[in-house]
Protein backbone atom coordinates (compact mmCIF):
# COMPACT_ATOMS: atom_id res chain seq x y z
CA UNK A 1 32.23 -20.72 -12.21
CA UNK A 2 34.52 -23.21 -11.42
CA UNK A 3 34.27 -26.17 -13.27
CA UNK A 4 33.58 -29.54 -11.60
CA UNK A 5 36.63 -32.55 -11.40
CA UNK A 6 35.77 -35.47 -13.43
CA UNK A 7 36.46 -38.69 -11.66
CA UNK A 8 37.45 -42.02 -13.73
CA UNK A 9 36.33 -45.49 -12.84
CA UNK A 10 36.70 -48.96 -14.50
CA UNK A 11 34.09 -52.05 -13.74
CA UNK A 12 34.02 -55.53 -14.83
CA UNK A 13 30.86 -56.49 -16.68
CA UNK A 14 31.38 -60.25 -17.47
CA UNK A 15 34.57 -60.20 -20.52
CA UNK A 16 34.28 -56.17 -20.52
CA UNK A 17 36.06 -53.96 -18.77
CA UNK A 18 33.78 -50.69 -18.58
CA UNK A 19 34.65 -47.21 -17.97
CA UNK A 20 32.56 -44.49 -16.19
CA UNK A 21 33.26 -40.58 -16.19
CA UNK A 22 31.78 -38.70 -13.29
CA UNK A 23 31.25 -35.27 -12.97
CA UNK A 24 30.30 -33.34 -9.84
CA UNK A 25 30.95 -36.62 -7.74
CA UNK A 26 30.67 -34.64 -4.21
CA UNK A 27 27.15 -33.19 -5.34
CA UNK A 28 24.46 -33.56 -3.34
CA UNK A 29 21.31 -33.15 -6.16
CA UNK A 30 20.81 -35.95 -8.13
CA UNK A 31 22.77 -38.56 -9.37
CA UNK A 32 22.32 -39.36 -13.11
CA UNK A 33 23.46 -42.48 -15.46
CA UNK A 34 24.12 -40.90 -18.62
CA UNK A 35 24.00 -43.70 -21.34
CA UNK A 36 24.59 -43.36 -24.78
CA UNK A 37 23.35 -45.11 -28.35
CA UNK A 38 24.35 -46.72 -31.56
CA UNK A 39 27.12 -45.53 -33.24
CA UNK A 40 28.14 -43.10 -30.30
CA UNK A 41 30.02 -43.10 -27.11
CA UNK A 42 29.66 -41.06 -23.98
CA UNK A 43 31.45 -38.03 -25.49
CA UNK A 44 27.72 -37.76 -26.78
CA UNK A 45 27.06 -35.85 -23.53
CA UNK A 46 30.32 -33.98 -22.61
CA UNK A 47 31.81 -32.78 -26.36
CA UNK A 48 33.62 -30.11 -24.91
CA UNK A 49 35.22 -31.32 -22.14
CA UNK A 50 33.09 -30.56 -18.94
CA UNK A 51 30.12 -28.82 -20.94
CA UNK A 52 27.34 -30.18 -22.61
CA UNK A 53 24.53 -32.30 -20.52
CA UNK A 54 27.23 -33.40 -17.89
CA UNK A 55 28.88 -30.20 -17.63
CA UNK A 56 24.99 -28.55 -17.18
CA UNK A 57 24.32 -31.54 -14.38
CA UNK A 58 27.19 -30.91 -12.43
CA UNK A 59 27.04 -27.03 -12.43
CA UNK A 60 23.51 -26.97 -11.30
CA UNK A 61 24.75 -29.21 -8.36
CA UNK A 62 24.33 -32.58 -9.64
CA UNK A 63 26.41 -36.09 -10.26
CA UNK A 64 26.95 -37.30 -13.38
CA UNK A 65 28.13 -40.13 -14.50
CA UNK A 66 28.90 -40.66 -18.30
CA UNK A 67 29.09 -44.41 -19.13
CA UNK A 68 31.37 -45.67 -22.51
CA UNK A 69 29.66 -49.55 -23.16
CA UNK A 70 31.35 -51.92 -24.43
CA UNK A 71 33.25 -51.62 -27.60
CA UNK A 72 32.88 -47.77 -27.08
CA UNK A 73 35.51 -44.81 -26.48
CA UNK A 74 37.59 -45.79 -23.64
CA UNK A 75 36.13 -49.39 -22.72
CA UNK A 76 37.67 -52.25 -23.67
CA UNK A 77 38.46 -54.49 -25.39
CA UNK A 78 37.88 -52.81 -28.90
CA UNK A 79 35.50 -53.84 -31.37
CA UNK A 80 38.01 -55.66 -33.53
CA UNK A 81 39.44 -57.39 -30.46
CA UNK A 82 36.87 -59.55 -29.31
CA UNK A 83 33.90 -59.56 -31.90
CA UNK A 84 32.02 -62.75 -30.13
CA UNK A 85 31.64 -60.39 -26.92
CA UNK A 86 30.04 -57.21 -28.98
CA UNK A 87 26.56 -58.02 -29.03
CA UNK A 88 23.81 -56.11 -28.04
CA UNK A 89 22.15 -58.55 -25.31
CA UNK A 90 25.59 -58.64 -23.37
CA UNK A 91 25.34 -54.67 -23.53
CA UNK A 92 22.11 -55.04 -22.28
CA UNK A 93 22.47 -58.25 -19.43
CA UNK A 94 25.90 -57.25 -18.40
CA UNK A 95 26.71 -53.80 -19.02
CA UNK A 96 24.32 -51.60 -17.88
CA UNK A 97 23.25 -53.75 -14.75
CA UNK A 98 26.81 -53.38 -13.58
CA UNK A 99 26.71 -49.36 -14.03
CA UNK A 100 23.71 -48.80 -12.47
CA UNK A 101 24.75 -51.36 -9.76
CA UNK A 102 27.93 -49.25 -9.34
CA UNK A 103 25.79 -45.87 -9.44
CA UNK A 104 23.33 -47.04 -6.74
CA UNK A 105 26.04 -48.64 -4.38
CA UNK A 106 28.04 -45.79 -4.59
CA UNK A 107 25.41 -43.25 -3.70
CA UNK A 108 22.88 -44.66 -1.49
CA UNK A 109 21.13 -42.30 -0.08
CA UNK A 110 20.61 -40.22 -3.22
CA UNK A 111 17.98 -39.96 -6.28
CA UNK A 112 19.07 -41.81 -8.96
CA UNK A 113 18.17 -40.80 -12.77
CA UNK A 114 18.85 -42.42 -16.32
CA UNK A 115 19.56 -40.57 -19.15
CA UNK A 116 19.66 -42.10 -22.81
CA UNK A 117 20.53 -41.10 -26.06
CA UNK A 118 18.94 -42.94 -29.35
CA UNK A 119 18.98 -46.10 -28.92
CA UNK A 120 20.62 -45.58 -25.38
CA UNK A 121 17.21 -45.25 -23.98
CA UNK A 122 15.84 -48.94 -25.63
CA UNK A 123 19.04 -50.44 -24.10
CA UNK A 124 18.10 -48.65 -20.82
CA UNK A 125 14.64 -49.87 -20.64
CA UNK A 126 15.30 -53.15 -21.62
CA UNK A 127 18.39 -53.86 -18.98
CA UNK A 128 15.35 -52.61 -16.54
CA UNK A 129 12.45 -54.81 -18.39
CA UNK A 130 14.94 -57.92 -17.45
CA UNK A 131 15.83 -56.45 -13.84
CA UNK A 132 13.26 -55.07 -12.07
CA UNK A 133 15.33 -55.10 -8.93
CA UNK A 134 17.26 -52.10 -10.43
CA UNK A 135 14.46 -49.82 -11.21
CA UNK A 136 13.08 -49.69 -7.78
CA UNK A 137 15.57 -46.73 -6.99
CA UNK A 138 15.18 -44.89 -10.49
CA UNK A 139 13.33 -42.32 -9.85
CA UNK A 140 13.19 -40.90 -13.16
CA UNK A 141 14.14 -41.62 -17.27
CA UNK A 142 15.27 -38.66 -19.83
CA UNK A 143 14.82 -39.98 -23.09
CA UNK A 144 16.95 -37.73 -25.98
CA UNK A 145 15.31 -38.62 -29.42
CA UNK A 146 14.53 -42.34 -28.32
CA UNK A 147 12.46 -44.68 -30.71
CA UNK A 148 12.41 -48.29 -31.20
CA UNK A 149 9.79 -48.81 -34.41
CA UNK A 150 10.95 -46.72 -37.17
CA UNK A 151 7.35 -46.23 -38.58
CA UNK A 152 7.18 -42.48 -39.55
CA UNK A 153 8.58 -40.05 -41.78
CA UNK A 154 8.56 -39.06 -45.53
CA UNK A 155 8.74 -41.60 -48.36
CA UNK A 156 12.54 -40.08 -48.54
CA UNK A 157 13.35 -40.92 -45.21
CA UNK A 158 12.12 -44.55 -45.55
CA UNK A 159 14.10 -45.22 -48.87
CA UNK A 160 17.12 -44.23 -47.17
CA UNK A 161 16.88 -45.83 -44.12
CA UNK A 162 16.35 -48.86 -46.50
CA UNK A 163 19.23 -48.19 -48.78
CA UNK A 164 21.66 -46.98 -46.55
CA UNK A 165 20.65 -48.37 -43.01
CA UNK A 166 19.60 -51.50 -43.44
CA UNK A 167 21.64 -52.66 -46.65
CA UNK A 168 25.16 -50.42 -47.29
CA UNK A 169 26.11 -50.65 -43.46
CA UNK A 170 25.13 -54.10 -42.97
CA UNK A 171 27.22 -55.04 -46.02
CA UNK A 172 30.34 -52.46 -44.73
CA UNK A 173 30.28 -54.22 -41.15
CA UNK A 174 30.49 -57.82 -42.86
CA UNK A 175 33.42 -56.53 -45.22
CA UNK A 176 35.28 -54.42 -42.90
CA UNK A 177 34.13 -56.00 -39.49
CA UNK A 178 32.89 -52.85 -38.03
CA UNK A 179 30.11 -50.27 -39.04
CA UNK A 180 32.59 -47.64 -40.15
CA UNK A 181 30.51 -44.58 -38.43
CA UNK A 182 34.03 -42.06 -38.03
CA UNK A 183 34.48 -43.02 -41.40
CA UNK A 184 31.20 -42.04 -43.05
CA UNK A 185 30.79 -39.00 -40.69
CA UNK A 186 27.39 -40.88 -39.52
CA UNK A 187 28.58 -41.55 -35.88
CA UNK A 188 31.50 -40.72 -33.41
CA UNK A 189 32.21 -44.19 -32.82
CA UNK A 190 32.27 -47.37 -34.75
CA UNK A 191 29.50 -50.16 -34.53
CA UNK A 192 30.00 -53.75 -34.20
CA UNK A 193 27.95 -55.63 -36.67
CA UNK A 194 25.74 -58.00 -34.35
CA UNK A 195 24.83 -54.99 -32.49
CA UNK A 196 23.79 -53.05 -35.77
CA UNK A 197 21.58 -56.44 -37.01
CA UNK A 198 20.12 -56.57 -33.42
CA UNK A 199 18.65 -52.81 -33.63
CA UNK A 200 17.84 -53.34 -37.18
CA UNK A 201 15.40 -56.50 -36.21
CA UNK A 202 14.21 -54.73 -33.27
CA UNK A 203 13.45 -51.58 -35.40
CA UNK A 204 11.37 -53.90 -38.02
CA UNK A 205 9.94 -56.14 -35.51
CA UNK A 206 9.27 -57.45 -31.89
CA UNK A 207 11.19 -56.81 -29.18
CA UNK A 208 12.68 -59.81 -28.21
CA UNK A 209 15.87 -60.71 -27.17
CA UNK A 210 17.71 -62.15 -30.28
CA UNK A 211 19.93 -64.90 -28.41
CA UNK A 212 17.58 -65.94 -25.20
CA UNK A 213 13.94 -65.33 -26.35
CA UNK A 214 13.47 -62.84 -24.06
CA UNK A 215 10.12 -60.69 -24.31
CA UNK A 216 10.61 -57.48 -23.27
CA UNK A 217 7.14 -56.71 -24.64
CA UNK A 218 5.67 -59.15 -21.98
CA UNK A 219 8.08 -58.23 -19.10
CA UNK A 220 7.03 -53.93 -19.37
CA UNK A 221 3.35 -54.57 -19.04
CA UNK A 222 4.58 -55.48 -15.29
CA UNK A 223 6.72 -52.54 -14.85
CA UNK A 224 5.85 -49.16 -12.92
CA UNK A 225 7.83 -47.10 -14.91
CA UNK A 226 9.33 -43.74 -12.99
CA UNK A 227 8.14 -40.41 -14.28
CA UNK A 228 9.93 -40.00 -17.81
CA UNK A 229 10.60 -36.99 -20.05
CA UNK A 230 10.85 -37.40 -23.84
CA UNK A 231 12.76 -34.71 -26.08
CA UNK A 232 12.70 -34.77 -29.88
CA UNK A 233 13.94 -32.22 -32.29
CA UNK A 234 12.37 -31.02 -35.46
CA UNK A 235 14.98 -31.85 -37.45
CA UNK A 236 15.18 -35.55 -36.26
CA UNK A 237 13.21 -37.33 -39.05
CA UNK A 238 15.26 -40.61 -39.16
CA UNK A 239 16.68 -42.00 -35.89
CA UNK A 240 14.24 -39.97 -33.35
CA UNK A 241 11.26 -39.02 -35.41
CA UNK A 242 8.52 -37.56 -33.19
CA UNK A 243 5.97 -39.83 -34.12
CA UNK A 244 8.27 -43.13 -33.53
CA UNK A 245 8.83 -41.46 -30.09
CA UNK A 246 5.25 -41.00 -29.19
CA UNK A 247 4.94 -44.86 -30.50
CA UNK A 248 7.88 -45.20 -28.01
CA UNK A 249 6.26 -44.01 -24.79
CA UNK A 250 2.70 -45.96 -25.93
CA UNK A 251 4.75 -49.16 -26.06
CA UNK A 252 6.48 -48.21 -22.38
CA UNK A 253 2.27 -48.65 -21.43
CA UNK A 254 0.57 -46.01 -19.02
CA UNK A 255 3.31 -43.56 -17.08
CA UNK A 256 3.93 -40.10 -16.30
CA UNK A 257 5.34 -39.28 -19.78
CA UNK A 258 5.98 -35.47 -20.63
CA UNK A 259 7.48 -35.31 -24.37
CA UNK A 260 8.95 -32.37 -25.45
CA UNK A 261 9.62 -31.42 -28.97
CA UNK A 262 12.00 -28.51 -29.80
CA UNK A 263 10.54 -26.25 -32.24
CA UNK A 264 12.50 -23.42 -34.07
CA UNK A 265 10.71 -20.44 -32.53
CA UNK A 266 9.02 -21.85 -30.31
CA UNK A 267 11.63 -21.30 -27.52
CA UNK A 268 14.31 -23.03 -29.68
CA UNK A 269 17.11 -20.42 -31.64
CA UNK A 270 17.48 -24.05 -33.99
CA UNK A 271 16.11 -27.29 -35.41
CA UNK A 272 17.56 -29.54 -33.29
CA UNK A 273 18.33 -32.79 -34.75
CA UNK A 274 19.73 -36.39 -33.74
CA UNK A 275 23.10 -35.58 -32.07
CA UNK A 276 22.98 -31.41 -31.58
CA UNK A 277 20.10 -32.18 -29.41
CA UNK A 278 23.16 -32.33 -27.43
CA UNK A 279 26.31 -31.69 -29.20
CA UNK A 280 25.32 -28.43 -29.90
CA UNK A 281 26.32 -25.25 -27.65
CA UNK A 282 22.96 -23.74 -28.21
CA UNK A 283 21.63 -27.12 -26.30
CA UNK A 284 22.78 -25.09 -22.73
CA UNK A 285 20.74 -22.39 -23.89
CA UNK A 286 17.56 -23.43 -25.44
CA UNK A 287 16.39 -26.83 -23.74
CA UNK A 288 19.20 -28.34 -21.01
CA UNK A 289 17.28 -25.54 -18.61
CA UNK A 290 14.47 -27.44 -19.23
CA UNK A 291 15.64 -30.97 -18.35
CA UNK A 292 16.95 -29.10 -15.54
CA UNK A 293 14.01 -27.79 -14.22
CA UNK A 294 12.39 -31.05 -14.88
CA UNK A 295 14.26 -32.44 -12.86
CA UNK A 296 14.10 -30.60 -9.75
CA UNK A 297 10.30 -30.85 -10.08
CA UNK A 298 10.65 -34.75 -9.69
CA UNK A 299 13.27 -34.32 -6.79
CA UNK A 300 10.65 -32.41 -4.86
């Protein structure tokens, strides 16, 4: 099969200068936002060059488009180079209503999808919470191991989220000014600290925009969210614990929600975790069918 020609673009989102990688861009199927979380950037979904979730997309006759936010892979400027413009409201006023903006203008006649990974999928719904303009053409979300609350898990899991989460890589991003993720092997990309403290508060407690006020709490009980599919992996007891995802799609309120949890055999040949839920070449094999298939249910 031949593989599908990856297109580069580069948008202005207020001091950023995003990029966007699209794959399949003459498809006619569905056209998909692909966005991804903390401590990532979009090489989340295409690892190996045109495979993984983007590579799947495209070859089953769909557009992808892989977005890099600010601060991450090839979007500039760099962490280091502008720290007062790497926070995680501008990612989440500026950034992501300019990509879908793009997305939709670009293809107007087609479905639109969102795709997040982690915390890719809070940033998603909350860019939609303050812009309900933008969701009117989403016809669907697909959330990869996406929690808010971290509220679940063994006593081990908790301690270390404590120790290592919330107090070693705060300290690290004060000393070093970044999260060192490459570093630490935690992360493909490196974190800016504000955006670190922002999902750290939002993990322990409301959601609410830390330099406006706003309430995204308030502004989703007016939303009609789009059918949504959840995926969590076995394995993922600290950043997309199945329980803090079914807390997740509760807090969204009342939706066509469909959560799938990959179980070793129980049509899985692993135990999926955070990142192989789609790093991993098994991924093409064991569940990106299903997202697939999910997906031409909700184009019919």
């Amino acid at each position: 099969m031949q593989s599908p020609a990856m297109e580069t673009h580069r948008l202005a989102a207020g001091a950023a200068e995003l990029e966007l990688r699209c794959f399949g861009s003459d498809h006619t199927g569905a056209v998909l936002l692909l966005v991804h979380g903390a401590l990532e950037d979009g090489r989340i979904f295409h690892p190996r060059e045109d495979q993984g979730l983007a590579g799947a997309l495209a070859h089953a006759g769909h557009c992808a488009y892989v977005a890099d936010l600010r601060g991450h892979g090839q979007s500039s400027p760099a962490l280091l180079q502008a720290p007062e413009h790497m926070t995680q409201s501008l990612l989440i006023r500026e950034d992501l209503p300019a990509m879908l903006a793009f997305v939709q203008e670009r293809h107007p006649t087609q479905p639109v999808f969102c795709v997040g990974h982690g915390w890719g999928g809070v940033w998603l719904a909350s860019a939609l919470a303050r812009q309900p303009a933008l969701l009117e053409r989403v016809r669907g979300l697909v959330h990869f191991g996406v929690r808010r609350r971290q509220r679940h898990g063994s006593r081990l899991t908790r301690t270390t989220s404590a120790l290592f989460w919330q107090r070693l890589l705060p300290l690290l991003g004060r000393l070093q000014g970044v999260v060192p993720a490459r570093a630490m092997a935690i992360g493909s990309a490196d974190e800016g600290p504000a955006v670190h403290a922002a999902n750290l508060a939002w993990m322990r407690g409301e959601w609410r925009d830390l330099e406006d006020g706003f309430d995204y709490a308030s502004a989703i009980d007016q939303l009609a969210w789009p059918p949504s599919l959840y995926v969590a992996g076995e394995a993922d007891r600290q950043h997309g614990h199945i329980g803090d995802v079914r807390d997740f799609v509760r807090e969204l309120g009342p939706h066509d929600a469909q959560i799938l949890l990959l179980e070793k055999g129980q049509g899985c040949s692993r135990r999926y975790g955070h990142n192989d839920l789609l790093r991993h070449p098994q991924a093409e094999v064991d569940h990106f069918p299903l997202v697939l298939a999910w997906l031409e249910q909700h184009l019919r």
